[in-house]
N, C-alpha and C. Protein backbone atom coordinates (compact mmCIF):
# COMPACT_ATOMS: atom_id res chain seq x y z
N UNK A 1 60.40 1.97 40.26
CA UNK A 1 61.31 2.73 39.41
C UNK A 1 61.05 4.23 39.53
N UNK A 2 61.98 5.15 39.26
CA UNK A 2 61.95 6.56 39.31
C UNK A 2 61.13 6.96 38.25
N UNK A 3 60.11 7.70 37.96
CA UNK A 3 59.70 8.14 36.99
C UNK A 3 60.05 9.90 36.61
N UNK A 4 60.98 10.03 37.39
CA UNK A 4 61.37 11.41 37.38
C UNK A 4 62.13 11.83 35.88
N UNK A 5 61.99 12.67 35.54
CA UNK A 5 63.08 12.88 34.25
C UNK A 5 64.31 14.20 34.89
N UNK A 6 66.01 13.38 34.68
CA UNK A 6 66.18 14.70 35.29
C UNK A 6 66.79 15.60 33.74
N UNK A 7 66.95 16.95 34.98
CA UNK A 7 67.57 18.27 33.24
C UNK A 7 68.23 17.57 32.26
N UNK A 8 68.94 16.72 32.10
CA UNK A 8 69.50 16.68 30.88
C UNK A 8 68.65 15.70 30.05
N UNK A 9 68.19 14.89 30.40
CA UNK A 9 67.63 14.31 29.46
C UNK A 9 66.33 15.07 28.92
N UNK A 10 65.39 15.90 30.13
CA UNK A 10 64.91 17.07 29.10
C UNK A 10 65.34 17.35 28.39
N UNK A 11 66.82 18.16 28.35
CA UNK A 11 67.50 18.93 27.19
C UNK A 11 66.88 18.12 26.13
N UNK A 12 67.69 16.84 26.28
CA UNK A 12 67.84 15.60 25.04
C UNK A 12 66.54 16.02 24.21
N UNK A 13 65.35 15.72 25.06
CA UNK A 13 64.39 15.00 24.42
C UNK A 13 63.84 16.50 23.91
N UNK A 14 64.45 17.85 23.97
CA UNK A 14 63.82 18.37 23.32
C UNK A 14 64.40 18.76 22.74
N UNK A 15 66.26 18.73 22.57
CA UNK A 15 66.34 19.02 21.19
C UNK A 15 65.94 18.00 20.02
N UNK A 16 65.68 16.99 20.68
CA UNK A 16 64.63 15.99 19.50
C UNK A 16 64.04 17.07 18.75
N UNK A 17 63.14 17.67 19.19
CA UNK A 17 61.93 18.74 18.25
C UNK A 17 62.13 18.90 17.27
N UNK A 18 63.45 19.72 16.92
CA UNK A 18 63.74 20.22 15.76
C UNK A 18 63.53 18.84 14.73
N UNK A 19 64.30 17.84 15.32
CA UNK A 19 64.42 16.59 14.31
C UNK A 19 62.96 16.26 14.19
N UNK A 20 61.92 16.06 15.15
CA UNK A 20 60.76 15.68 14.72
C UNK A 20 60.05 16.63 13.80
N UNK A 21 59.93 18.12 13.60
CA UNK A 21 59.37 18.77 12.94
C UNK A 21 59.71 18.62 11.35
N UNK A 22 62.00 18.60 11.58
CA UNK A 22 62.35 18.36 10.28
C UNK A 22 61.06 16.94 9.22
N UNK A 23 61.22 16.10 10.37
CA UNK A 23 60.90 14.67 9.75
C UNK A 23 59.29 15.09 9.24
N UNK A 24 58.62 15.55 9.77
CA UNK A 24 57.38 15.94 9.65
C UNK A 24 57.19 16.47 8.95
N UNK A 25 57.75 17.47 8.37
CA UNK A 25 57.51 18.18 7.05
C UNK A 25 58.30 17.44 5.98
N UNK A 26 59.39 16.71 6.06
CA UNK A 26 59.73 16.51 5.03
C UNK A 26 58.98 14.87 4.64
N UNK A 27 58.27 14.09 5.79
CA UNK A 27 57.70 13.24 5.38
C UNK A 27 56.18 13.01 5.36
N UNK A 28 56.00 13.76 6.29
CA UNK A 28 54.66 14.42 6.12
C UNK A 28 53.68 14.44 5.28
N UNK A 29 52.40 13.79 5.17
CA UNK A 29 51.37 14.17 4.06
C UNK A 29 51.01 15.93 3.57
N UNK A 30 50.54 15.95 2.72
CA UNK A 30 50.55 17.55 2.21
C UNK A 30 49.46 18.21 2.91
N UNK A 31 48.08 17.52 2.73
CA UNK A 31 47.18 17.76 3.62
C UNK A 31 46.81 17.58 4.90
N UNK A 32 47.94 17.06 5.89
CA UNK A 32 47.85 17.18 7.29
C UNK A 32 48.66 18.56 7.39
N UNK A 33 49.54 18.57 6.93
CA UNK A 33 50.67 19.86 7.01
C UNK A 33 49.93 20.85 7.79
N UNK A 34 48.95 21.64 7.06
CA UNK A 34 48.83 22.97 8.31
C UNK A 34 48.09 22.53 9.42
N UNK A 35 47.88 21.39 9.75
CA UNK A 35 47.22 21.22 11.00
C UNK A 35 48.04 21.16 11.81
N UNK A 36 49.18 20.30 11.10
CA UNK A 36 50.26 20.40 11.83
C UNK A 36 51.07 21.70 12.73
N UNK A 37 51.14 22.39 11.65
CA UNK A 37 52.05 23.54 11.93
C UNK A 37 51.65 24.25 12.66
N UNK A 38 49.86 24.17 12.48
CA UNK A 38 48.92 25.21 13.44
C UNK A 38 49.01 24.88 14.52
N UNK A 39 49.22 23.47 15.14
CA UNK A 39 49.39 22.91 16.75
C UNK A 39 50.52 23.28 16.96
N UNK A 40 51.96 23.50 16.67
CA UNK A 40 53.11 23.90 16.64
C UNK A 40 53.04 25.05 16.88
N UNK A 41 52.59 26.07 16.26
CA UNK A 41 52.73 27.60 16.06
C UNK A 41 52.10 27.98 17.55
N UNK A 42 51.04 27.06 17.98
CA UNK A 42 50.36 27.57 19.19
C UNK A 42 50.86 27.64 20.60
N UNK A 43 52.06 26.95 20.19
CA UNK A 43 52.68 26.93 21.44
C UNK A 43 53.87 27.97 22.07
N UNK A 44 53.79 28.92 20.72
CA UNK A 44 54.73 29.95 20.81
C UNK A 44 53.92 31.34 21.20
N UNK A 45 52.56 30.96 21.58
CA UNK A 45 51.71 32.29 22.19
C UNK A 45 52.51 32.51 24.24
N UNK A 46 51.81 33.42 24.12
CA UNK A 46 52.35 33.23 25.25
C UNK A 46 53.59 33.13 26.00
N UNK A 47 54.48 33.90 25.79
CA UNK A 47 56.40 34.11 25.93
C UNK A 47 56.11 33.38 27.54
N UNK A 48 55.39 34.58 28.29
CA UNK A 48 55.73 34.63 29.87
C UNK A 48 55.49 33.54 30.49
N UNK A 49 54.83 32.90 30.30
CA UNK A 49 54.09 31.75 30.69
C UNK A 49 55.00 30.13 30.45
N UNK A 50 56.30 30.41 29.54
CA UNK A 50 57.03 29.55 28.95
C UNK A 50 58.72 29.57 29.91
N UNK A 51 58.57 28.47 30.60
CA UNK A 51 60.09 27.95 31.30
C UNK A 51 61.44 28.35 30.83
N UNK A 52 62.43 28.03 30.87
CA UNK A 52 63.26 28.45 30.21
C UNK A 52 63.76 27.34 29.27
N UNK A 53 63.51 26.34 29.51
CA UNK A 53 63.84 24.83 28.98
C UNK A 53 62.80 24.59 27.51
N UNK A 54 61.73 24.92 28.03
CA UNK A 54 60.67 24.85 27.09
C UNK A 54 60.61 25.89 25.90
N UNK A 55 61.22 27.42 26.97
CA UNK A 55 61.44 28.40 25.47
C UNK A 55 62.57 27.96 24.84
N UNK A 56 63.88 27.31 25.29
CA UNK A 56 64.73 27.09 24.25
C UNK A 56 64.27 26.37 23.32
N UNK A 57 63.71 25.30 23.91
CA UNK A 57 63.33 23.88 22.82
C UNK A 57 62.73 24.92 21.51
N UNK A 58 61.43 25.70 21.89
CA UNK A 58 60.68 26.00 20.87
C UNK A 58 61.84 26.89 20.11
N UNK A 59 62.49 27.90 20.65
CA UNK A 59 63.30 29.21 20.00
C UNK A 59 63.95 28.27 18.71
N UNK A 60 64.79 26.86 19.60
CA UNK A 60 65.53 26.60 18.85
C UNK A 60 65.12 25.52 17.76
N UNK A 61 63.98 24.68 17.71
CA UNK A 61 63.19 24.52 16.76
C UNK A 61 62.39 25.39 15.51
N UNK A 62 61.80 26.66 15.63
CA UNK A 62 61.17 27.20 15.22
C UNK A 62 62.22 27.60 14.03
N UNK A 63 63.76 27.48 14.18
CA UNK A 63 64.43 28.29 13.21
C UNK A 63 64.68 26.92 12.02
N UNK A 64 63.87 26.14 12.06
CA UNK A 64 64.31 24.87 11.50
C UNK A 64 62.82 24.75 10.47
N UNK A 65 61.92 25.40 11.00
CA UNK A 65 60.26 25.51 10.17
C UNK A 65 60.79 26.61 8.90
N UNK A 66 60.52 26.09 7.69
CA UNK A 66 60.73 26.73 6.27
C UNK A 66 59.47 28.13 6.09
N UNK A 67 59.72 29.09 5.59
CA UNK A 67 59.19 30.06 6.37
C UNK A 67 57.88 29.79 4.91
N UNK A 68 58.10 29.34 4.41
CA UNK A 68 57.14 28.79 3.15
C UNK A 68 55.99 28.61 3.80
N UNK A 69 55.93 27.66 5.28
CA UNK A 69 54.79 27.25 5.90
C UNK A 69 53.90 28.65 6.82
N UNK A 70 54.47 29.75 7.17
CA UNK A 70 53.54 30.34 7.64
C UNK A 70 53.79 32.04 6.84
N UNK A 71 53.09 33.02 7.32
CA UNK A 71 52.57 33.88 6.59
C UNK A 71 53.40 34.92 7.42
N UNK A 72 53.01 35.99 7.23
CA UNK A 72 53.73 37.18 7.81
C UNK A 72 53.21 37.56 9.06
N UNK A 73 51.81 37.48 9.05
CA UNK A 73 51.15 37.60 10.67
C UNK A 73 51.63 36.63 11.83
N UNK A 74 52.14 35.27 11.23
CA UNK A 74 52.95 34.43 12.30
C UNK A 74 54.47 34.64 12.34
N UNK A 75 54.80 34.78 11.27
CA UNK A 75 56.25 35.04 11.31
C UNK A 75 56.35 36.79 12.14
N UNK A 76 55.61 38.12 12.16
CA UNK A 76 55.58 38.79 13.23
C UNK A 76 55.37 38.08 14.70
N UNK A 77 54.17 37.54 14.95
CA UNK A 77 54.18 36.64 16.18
C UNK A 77 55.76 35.96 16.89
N UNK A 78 56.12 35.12 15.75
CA UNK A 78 57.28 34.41 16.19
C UNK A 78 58.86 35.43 16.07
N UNK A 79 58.71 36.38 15.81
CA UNK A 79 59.75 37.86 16.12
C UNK A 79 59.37 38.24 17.51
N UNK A 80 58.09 38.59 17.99
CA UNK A 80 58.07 38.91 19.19
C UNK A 80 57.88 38.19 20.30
N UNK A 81 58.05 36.93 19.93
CA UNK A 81 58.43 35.43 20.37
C UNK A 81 59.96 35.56 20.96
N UNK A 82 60.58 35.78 20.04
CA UNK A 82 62.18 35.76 19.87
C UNK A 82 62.50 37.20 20.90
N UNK A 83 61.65 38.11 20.90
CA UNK A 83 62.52 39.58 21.39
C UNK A 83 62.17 39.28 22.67
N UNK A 84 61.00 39.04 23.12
CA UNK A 84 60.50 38.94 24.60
C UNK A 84 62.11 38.11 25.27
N UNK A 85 62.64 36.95 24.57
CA UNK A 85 63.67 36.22 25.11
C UNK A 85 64.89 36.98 25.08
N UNK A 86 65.23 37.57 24.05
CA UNK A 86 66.38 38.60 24.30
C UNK A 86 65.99 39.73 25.48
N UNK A 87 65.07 40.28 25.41
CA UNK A 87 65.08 41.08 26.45
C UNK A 87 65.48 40.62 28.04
N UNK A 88 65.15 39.14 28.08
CA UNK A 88 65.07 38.52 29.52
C UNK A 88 66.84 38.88 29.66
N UNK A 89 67.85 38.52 28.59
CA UNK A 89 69.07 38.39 28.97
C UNK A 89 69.81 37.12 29.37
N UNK A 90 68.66 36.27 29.74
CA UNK A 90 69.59 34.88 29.95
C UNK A 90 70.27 34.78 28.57
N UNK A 91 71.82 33.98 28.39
CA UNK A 91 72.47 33.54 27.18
C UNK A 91 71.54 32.98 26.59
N UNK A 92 71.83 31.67 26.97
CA UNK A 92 71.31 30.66 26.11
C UNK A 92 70.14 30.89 24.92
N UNK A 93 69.31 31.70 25.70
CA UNK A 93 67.63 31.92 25.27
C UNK A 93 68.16 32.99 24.24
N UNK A 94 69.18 34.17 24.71
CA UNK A 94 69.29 34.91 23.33
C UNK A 94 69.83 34.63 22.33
N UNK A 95 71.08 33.86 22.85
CA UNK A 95 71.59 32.66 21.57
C UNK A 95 70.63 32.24 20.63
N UNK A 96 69.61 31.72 20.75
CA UNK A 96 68.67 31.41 20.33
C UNK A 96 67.58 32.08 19.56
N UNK A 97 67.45 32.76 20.41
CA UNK A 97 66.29 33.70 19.85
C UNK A 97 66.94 34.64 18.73
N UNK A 98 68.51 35.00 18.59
CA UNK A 98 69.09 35.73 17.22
C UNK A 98 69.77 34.49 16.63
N UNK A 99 69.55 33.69 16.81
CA UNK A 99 69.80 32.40 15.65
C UNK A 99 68.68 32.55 14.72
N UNK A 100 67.43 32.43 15.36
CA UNK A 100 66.09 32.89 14.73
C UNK A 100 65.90 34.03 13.99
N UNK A 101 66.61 35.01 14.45
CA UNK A 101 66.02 36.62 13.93
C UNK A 101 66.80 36.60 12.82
N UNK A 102 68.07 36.05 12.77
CA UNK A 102 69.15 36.23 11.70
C UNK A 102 67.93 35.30 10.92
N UNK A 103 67.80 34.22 10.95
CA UNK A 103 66.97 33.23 10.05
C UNK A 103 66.08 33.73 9.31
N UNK A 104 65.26 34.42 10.51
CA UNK A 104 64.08 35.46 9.80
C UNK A 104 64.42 36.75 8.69
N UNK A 105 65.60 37.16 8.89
CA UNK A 105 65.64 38.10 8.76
C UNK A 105 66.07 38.46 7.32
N UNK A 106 66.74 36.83 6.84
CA UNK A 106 66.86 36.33 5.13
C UNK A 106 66.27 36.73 4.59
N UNK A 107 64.90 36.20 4.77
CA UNK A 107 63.87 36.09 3.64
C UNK A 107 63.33 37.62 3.45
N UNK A 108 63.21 39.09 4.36
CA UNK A 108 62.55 40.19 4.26
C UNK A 108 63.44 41.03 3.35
N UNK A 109 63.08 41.62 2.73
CA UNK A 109 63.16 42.50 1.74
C UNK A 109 63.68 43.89 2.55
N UNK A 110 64.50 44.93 2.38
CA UNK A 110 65.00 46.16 2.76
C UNK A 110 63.83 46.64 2.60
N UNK A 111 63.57 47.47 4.02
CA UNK A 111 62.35 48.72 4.00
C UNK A 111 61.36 47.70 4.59
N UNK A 112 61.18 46.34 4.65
CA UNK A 112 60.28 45.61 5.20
C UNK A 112 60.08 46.05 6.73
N UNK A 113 59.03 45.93 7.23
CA UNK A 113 58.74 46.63 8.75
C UNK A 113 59.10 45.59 9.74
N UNK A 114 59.20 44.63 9.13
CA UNK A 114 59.54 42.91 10.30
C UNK A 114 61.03 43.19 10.26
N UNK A 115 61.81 43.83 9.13
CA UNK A 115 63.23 43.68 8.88
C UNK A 115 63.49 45.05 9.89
N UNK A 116 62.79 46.10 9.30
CA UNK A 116 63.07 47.00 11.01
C UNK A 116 63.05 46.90 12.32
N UNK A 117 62.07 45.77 13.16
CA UNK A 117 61.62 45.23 13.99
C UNK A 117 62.94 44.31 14.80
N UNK A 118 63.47 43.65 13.75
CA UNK A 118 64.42 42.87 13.91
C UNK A 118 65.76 43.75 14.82
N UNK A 119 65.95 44.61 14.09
CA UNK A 119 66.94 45.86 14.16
C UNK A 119 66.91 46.22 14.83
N UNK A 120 65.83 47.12 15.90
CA UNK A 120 65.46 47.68 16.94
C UNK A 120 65.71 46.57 17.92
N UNK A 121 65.24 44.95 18.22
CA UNK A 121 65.04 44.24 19.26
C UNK A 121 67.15 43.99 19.08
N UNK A 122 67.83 44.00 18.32
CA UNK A 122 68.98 43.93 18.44
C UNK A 122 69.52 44.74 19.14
N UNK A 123 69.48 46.12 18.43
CA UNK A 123 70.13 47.00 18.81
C UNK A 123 69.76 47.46 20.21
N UNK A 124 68.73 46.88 20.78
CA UNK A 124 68.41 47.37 22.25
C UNK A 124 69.23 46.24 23.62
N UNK A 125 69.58 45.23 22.66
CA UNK A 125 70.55 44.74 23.66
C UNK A 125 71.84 45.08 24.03
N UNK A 126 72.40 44.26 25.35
CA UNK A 126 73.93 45.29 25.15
C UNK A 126 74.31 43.97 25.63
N UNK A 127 74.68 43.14 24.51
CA UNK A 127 75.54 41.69 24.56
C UNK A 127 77.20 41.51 25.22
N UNK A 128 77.31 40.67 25.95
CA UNK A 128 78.59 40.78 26.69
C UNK A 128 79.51 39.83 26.17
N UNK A 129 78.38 38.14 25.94
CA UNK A 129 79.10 37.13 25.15
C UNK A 129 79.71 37.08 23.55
N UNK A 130 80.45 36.86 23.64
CA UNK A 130 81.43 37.25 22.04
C UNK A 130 80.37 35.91 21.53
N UNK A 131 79.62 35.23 21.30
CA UNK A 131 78.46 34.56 20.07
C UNK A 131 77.42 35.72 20.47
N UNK A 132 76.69 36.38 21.25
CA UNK A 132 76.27 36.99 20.87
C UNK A 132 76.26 38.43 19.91
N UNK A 133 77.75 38.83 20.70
CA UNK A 133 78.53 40.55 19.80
C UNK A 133 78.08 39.90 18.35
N UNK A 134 78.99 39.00 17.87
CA UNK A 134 78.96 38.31 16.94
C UNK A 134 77.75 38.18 16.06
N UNK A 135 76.51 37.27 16.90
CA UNK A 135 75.22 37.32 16.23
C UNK A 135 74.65 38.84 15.86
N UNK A 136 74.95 39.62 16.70
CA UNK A 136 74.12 40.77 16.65
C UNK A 136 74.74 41.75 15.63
N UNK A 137 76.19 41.50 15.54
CA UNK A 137 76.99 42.12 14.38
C UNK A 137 76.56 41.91 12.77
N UNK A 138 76.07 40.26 12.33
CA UNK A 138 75.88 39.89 11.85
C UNK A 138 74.62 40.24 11.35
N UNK A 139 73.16 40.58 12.08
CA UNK A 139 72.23 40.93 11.93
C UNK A 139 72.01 42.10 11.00
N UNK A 140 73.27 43.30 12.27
CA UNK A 140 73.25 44.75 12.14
C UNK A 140 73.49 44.82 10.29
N UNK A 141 75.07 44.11 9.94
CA UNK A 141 75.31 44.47 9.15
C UNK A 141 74.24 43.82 7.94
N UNK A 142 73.73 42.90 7.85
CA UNK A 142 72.66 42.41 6.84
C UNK A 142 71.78 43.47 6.37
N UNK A 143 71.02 44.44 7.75
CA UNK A 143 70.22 45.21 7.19
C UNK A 143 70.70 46.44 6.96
N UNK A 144 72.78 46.75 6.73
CA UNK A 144 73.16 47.72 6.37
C UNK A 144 73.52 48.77 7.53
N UNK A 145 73.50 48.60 8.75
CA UNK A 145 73.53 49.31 9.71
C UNK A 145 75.03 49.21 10.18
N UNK A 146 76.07 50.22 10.18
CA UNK A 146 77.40 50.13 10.84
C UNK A 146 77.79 49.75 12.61
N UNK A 147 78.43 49.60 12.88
CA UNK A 147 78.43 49.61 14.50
C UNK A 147 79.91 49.29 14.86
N UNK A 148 80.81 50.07 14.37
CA UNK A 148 82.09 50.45 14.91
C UNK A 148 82.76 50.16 16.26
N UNK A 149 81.85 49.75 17.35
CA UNK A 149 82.24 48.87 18.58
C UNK A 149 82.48 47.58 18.37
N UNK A 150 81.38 46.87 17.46
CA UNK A 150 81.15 45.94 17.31
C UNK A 150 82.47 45.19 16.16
N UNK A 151 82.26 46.00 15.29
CA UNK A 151 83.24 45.61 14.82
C UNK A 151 84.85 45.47 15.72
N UNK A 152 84.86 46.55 16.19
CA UNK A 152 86.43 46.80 16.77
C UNK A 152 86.31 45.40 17.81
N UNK A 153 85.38 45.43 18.46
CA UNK A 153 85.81 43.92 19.46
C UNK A 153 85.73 42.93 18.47
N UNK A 154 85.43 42.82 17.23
CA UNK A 154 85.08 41.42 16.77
C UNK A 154 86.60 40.91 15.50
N UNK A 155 86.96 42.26 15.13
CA UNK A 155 87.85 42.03 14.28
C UNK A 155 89.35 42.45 14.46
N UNK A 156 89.19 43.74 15.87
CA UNK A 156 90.38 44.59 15.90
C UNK A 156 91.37 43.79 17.34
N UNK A 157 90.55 42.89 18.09
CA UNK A 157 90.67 42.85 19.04
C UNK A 157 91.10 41.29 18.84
N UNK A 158 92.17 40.47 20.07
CA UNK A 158 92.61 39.19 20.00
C UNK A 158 92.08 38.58 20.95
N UNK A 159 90.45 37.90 20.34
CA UNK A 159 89.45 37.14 21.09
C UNK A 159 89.89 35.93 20.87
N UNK A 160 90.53 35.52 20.28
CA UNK A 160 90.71 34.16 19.85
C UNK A 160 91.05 32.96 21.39
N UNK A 161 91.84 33.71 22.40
CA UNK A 161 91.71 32.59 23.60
C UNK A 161 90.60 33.18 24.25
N UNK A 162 89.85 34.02 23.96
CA UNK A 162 88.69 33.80 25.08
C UNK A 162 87.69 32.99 24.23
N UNK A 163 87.60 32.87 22.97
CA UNK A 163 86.42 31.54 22.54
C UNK A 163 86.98 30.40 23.04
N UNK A 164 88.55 30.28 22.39
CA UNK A 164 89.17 28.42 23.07
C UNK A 164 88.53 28.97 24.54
N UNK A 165 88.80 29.56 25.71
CA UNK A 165 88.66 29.36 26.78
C UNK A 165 87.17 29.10 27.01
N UNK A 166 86.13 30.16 26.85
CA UNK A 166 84.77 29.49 26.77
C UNK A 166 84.10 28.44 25.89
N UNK A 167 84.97 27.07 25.11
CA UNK A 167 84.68 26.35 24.93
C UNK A 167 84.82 25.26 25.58
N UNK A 168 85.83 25.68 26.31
CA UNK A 168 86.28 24.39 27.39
C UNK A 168 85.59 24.18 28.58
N UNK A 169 84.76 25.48 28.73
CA UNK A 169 83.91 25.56 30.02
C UNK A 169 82.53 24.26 30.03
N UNK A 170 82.69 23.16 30.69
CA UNK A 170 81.67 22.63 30.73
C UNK A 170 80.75 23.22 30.83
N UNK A 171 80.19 24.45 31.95
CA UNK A 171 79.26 25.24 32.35
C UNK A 171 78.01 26.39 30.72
N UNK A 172 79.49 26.30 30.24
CA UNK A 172 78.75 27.09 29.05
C UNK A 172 77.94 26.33 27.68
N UNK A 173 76.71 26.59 27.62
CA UNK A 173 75.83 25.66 26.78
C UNK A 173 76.15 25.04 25.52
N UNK A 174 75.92 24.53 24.59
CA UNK A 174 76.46 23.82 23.50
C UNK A 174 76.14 25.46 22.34
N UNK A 175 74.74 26.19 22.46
CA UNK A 175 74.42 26.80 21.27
C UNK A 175 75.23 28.09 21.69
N UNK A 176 75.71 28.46 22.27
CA UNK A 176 77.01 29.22 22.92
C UNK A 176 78.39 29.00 22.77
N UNK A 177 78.42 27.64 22.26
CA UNK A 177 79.97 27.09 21.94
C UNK A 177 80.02 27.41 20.63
């Protein structure tokens, strides 16, 4: 028999994650919990060293961990987790990685230095995909920041057949649809 696994069923088995972590915390004993989370968290050291398959899994799991479970020194960690992937520019991974930052970016308080952090790794991209304009619009305006391009392509402008059209694209990823 083949013991090969091919790409998609990777995909599969790792968007499992999210569902196994959900299940884990929510069924989870109280006192295994941070051992847990601590083997989890460890796998988000190290950006460069991480595939592209493997950073989605984690990007797109990590936004599913209740931020209750870790502290501000990991939740910085897992921001510059997230920016290292926007900077690369592949979609998918930034899809991801500002699914996260928006996530993160709830819980900080105005004037918070993680909530500035956030801002800067946005605003240094120059997004082409309308889910990203979008994500990054969304960010901007949370922490109060205008962006008059952004808006004009997102509200002034008739995008509406280029989403139907990039939904139909088999080629284009599901967290992109």
């Amino acid at each position: 028999p083949d013991h090969k696994t091919p790409p998609q069923q990777r995909g599969q088995i790792g968007y499992t994650l999210k569902l196994v972590v959900d299940a884990l915390l929510e069924y989870g004993r109280s006192e295994t919990m941070p051992r847990f989370i601590g083997a989890l968290l460890r796998y988000y050291d190290r950006p460069e060293e991480k595939d592209e398959d493997t950073a989605f899994t984690l990007l797109d799991a990590i936004r599913y961990l209740p931020q209750q479970y870790y502290g501000e020194k990991t939740r910085g960690a897992l921001i510059e987790f997230a920016a290292y992937f926007v900077a690369q520019g592949e979609l998918r991974l930034t899809i991801a990685a500002l699914e996260f930052l928006r996530e993160a970016q709830r819980s900080l308080p105005k004037g918070h230095p993680q909530r500035g952090r956030i801002v800067a790794i946005v605003r240094s991209m120059q997004p082409e995909a309308l889910t990203a304009i979008f994500l990054k619009y969304k960010i901007l305006s949370r922490a109060g920041v205008k962006d008059p391009a952004l808006e004009q392509t997102l509200y002034h402008m008739d995008i509406t057949s280029e989403v139907f059209l990039d939904n139909l694209k088999i080629a284009t990823p599901w967290i992109v649809k």
